[in-house]
Protein backbone atom coordinates (compact mmCIF):
# COMPACT_ATOMS: atom_id res chain seq x y z
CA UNK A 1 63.36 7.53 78.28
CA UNK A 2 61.25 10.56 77.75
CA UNK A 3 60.15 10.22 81.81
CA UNK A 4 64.18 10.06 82.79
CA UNK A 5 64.73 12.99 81.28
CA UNK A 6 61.63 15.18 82.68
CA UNK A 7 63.12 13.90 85.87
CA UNK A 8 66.27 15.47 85.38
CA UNK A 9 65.26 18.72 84.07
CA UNK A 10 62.56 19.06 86.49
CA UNK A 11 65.70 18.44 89.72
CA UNK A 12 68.02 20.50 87.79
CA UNK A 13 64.89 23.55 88.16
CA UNK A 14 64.47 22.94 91.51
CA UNK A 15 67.94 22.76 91.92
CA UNK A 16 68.45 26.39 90.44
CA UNK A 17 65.43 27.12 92.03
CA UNK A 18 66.78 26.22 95.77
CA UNK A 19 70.07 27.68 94.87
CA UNK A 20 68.63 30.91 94.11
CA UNK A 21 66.56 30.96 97.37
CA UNK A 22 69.09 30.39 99.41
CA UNK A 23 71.77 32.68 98.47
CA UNK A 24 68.70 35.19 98.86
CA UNK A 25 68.02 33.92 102.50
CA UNK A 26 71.34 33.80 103.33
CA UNK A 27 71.90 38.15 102.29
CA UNK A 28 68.41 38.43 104.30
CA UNK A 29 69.85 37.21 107.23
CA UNK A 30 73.15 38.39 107.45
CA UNK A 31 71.78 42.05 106.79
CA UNK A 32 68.85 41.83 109.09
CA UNK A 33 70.61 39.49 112.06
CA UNK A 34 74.43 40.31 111.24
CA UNK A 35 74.31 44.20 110.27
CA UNK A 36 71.48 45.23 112.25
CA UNK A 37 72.50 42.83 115.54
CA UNK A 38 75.38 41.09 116.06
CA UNK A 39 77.53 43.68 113.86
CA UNK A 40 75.71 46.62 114.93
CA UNK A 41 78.54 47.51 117.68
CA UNK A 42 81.58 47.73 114.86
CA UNK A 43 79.03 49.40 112.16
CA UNK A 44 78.01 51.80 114.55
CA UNK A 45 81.44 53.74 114.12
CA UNK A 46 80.62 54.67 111.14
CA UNK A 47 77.87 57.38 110.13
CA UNK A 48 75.86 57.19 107.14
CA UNK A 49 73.39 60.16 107.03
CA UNK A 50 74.18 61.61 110.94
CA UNK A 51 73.42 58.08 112.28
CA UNK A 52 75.40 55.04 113.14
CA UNK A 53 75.66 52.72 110.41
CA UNK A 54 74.20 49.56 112.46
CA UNK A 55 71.16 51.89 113.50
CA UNK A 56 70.59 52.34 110.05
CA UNK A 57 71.08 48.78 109.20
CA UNK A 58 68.47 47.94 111.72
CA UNK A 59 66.15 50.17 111.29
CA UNK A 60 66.42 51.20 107.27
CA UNK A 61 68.73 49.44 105.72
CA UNK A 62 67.00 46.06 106.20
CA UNK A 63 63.97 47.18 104.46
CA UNK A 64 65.50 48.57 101.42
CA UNK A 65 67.68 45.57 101.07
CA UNK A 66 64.53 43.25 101.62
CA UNK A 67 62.82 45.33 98.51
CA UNK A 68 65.90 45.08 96.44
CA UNK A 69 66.29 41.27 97.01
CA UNK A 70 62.47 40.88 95.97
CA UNK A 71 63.53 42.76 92.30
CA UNK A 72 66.75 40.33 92.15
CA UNK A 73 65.04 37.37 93.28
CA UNK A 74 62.14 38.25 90.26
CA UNK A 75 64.59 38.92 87.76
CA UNK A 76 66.54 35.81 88.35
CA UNK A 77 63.47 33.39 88.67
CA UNK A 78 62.43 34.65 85.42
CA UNK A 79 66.03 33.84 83.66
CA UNK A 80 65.70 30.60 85.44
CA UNK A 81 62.06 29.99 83.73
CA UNK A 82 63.23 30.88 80.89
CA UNK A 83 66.57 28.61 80.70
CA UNK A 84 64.33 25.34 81.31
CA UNK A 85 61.82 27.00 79.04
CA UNK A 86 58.91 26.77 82.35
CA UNK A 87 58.41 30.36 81.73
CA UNK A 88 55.14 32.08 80.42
C-alpha cells in the first residue's frame, strides 16, 4: 500500500514538474521565435526606446525574458518541492 502511494505522489511531482516546464518552454519560444521572428513585422510598428519593438524582441527582449523565466521557473520549483515535501 505504502509503494502505491509513493507511486502516485512521485507522478503527481513529475506531473507538476512537466507542467511547470512546459508552460516555461512554451513563453521561451513564443518570445524568442514568435516576437523576435515571425511577429517581428507587426511589432516593429511600434517603438520601445527609438527602436522597433520586434528588433528589440530579438535582440534584447529575449534575453531579459530568458533571465526572468530562470527566477520564475526557481521560485515555482521550490513551491513545488515544498508542496510534496521533496524540498531541502
Amino acid at each position: 500500500m505504502n509503494d502505491k502511494i509513493m507511486d502516485e505522489k512521485s507522478k503527481a511531482y513529475w506531473s507538476a514538474t512537466l507542467g511547470l516546464l512546459t508552460k516555461i518552454m512554451l513563453v521561451w519560444t513564443f518570445v524568442t521565435f514568435g516576437c523576435g521572428i515571425l511577429l517581428a513585422d507587426i511589432l516593429n510598428t511600434i517603438h520601445l526606446g527609438g527602436y522597433p519593438l520586434g528588433f528589440w524582441f530579438a535582440q534584447q527582449g529575449a534575453i531579459y525574458i530568458y533571465i526572468a523565466l530562470i527566477f520564475i521557473y526557481a521560485k515555482k520549483m521550490g513551491d513545488i518541492d515544498i508542496k510534496f515535501d521533496v524540498h531541502e
